[in-house]
C-alpha atoms as a PDB file:
ATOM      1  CA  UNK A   1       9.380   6.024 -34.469  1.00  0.00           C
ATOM      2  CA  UNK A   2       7.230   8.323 -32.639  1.00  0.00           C
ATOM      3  CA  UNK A   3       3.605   7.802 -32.568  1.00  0.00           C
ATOM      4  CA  UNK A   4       1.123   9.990 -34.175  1.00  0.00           C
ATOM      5  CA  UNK A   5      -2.170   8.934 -33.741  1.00  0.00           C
ATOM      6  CA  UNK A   6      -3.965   8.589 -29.825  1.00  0.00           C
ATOM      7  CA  UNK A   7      -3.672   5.134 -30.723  1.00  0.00           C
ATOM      8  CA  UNK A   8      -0.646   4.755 -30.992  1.00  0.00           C
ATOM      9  CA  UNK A   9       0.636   7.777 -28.136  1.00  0.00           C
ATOM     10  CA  UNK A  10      -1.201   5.627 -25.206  1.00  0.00           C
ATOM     11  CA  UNK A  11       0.908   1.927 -25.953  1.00  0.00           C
ATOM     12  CA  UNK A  12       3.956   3.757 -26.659  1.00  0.00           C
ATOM     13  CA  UNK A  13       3.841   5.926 -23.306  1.00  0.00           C
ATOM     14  CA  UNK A  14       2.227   2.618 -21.327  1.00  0.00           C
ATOM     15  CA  UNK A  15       5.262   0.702 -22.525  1.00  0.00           C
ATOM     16  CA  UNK A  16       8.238   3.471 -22.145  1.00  0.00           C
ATOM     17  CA  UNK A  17       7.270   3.574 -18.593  1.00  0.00           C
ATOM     18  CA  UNK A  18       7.102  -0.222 -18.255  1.00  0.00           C
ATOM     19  CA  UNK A  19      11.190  -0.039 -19.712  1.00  0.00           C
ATOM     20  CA  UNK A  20      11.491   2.564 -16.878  1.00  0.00           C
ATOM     21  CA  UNK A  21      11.225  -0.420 -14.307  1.00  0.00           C
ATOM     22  CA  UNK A  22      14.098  -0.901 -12.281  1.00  0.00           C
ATOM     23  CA  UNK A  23      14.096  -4.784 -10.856  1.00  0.00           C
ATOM     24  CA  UNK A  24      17.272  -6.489  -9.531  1.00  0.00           C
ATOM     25  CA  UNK A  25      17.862  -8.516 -11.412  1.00  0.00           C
ATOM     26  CA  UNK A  26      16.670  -7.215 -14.483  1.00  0.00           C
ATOM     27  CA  UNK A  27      14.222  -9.290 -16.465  1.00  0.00           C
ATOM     28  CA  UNK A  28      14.199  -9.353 -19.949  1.00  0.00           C
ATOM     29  CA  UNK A  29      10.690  -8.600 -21.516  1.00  0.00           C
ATOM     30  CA  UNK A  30       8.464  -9.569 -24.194  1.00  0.00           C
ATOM     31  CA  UNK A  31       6.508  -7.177 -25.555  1.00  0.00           C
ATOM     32  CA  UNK A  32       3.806  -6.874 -27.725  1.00  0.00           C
ATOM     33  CA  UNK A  33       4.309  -8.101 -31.667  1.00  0.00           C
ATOM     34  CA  UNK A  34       8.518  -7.701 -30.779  1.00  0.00           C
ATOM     35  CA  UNK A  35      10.304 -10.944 -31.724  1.00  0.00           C
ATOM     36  CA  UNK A  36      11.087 -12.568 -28.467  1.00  0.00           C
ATOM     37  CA  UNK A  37      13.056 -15.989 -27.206  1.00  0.00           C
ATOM     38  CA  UNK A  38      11.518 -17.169 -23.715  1.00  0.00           C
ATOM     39  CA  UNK A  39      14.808 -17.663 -21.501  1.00  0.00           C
ATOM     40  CA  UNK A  40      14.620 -21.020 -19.501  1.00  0.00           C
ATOM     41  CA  UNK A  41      14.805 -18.117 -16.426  1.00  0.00           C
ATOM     42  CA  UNK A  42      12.015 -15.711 -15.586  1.00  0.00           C
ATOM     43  CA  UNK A  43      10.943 -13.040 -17.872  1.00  0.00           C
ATOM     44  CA  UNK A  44       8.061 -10.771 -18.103  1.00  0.00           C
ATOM     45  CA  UNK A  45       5.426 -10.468 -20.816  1.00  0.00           C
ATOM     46  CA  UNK A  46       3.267  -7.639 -21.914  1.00  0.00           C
ATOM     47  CA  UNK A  47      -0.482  -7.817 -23.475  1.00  0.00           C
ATOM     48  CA  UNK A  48      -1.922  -4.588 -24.184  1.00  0.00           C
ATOM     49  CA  UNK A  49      -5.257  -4.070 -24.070  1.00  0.00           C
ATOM     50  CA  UNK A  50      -7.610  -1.345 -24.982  1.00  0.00           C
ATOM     51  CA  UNK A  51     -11.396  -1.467 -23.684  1.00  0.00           C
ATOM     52  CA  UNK A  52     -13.610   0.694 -26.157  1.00  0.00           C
ATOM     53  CA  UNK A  53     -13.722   4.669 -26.648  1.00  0.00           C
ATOM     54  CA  UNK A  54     -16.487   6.813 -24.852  1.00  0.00           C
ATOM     55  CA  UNK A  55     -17.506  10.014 -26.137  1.00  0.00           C
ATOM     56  CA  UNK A  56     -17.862  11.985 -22.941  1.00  0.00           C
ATOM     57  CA  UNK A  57     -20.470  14.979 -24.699  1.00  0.00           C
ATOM     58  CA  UNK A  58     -21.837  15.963 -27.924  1.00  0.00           C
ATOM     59  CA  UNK A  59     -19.572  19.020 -28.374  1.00  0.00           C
ATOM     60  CA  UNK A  60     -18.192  18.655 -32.072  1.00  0.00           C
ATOM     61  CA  UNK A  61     -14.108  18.691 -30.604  1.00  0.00           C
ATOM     62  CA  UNK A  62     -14.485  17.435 -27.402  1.00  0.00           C
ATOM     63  CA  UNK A  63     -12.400  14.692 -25.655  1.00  0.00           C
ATOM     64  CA  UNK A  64     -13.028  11.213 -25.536  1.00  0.00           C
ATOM     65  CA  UNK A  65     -11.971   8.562 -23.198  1.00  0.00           C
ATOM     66  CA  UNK A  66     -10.358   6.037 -24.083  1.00  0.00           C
ATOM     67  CA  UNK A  67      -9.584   2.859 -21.168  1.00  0.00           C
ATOM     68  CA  UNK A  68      -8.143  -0.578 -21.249  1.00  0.00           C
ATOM     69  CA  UNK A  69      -5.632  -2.531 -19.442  1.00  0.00           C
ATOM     70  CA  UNK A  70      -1.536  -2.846 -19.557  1.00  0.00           C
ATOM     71  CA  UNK A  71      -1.224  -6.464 -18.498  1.00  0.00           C
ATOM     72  CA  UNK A  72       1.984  -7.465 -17.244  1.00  0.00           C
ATOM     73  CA  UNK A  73       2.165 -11.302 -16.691  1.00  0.00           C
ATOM     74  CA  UNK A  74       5.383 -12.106 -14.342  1.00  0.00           C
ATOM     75  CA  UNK A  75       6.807 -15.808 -15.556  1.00  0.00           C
ATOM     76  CA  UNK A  76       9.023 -17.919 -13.375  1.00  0.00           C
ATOM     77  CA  UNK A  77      10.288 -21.386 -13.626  1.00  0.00           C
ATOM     78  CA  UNK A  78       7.901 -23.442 -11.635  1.00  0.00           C
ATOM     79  CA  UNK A  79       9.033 -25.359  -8.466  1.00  0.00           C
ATOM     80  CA  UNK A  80      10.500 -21.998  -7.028  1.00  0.00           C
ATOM     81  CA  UNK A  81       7.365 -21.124  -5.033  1.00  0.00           C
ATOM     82  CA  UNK A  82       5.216 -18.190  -5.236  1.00  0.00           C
ATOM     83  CA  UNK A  83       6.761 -15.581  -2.917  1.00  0.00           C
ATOM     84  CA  UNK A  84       9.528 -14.057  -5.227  1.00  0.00           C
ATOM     85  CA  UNK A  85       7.270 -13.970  -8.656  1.00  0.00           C
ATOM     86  CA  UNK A  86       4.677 -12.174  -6.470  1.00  0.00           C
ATOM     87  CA  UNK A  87       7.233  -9.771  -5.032  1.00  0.00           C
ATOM     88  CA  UNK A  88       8.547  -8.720  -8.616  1.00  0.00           C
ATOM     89  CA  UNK A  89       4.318  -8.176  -9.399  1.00  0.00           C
ATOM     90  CA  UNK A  90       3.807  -6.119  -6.505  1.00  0.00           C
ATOM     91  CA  UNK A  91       7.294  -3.822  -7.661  1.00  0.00           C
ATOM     92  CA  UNK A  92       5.676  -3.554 -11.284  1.00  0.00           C
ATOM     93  CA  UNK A  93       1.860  -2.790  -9.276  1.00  0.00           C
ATOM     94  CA  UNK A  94       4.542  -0.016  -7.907  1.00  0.00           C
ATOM     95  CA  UNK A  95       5.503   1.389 -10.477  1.00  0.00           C
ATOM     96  CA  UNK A  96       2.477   1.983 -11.874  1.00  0.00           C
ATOM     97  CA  UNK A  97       0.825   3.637  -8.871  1.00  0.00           C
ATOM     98  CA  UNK A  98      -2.580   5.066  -9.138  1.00  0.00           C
ATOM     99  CA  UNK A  99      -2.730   8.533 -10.642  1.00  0.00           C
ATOM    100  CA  UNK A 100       0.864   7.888 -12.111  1.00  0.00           C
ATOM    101  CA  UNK A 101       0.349  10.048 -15.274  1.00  0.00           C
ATOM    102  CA  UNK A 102       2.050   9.612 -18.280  1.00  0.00           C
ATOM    103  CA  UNK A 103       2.252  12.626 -20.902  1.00  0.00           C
ATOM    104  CA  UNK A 104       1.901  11.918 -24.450  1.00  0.00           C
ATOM    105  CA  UNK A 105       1.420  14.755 -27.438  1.00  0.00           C
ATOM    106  CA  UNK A 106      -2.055  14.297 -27.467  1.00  0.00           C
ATOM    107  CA  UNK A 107      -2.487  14.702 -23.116  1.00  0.00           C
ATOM    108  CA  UNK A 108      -1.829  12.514 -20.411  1.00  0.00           C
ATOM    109  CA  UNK A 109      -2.888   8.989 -19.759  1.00  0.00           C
ATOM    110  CA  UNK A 110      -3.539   7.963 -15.941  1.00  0.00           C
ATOM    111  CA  UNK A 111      -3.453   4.888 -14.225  1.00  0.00           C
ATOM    112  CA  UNK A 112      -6.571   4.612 -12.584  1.00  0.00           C
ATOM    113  CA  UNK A 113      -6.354   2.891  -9.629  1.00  0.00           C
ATOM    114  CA  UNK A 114      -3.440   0.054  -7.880  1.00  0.00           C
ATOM    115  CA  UNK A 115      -2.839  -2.359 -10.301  1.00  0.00           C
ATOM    116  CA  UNK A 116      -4.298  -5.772  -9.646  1.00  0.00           C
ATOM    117  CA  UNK A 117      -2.213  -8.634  -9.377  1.00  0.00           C
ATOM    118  CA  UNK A 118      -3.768 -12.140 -10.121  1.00  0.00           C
ATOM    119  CA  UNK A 119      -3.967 -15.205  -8.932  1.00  0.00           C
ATOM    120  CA  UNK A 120      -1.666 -17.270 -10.319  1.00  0.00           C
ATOM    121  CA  UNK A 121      -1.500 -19.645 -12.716  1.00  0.00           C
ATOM    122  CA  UNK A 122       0.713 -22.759 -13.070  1.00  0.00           C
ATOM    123  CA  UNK A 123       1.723 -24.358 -16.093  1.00  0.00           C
ATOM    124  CA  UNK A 124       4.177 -27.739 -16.360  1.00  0.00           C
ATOM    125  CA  UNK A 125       7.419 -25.832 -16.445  1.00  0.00           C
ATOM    126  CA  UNK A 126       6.245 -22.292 -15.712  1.00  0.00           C
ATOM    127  CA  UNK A 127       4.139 -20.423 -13.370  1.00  0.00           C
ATOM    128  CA  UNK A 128       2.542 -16.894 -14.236  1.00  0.00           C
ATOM    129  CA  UNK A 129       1.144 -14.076 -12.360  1.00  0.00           C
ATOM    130  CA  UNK A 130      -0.463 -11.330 -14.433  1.00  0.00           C
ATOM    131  CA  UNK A 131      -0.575  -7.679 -13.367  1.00  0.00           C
ATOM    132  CA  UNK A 132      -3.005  -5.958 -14.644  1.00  0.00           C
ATOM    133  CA  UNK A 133      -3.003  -2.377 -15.030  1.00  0.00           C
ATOM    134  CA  UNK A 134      -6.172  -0.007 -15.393  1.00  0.00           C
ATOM    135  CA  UNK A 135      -5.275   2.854 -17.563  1.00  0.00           C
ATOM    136  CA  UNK A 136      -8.014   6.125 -18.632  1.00  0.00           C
ATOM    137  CA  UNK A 137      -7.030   8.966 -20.715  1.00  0.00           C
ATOM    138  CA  UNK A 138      -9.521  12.018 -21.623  1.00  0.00           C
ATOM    139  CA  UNK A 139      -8.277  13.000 -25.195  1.00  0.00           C
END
């Protein structure tokens, strides 16, 4: 179902281009609200995230700009070491390269700058590295 709403148009175009990424081997990934199953292998896991609206001028019709973050957080078994998890963040930080533009109905949403990947963070049986990706869109 297509979105209709700017709302909706920015996660849905964030999240088709996320799809678009080609790693070998794929990883499955969890996304937002989707029924999911964590495989005992690595996986990736999506949190969007929008930051507040700004309304640029007073002009009755004008655009607004909306911001936030796509978060991509890169799991891995622990005890593997950090070099492959990081190397599967940097191909998603990649991906989304700044200015890569993404079109939706309503205009395009940009990615503001090289994504930032975190430090990261280890759990008992896991360890996670979040991506996180600064997105703008003047609609």
């Amino acid at each position: 179902m297509a979105a209709t709403t700017i709302e909706g148009m920015i996660p849905e175009a964030l999240l088709a281009h996320l799809s678009l990424l080609a790693l070998s081997p794929a990883l499955p990934i969890a996304y937002p609200d989707i029924q999911f199953n964590p495989p005992a292998t690595a996986y990736l896991k999506v949190y969007y995230i929008p930051n507040g609206t700004q309304r640029i001028c007073i002009t009755p019709g004008s655009p607004n700009r909306y911001q936030g973050i796509l978060q991509v957080t890169v799991v891995f078994p622990a005890g593997q070491g950090t070099v492959k998890p990081n190397d599967v963040a940097g191909q998603i930080a990649s991906h989304f390269a700044e200015d890569t533009q993404l079109q939706t109905a309503a205009g395009l949403v940009r990615i503001d700058k090289r994504p930032s990947i975190e430090r990261p963070m280890q759990d008992t049986d896991r360890i996670q590295i979040p991506v996180s990706i600064d997105w703008v869109a003047y609609l």
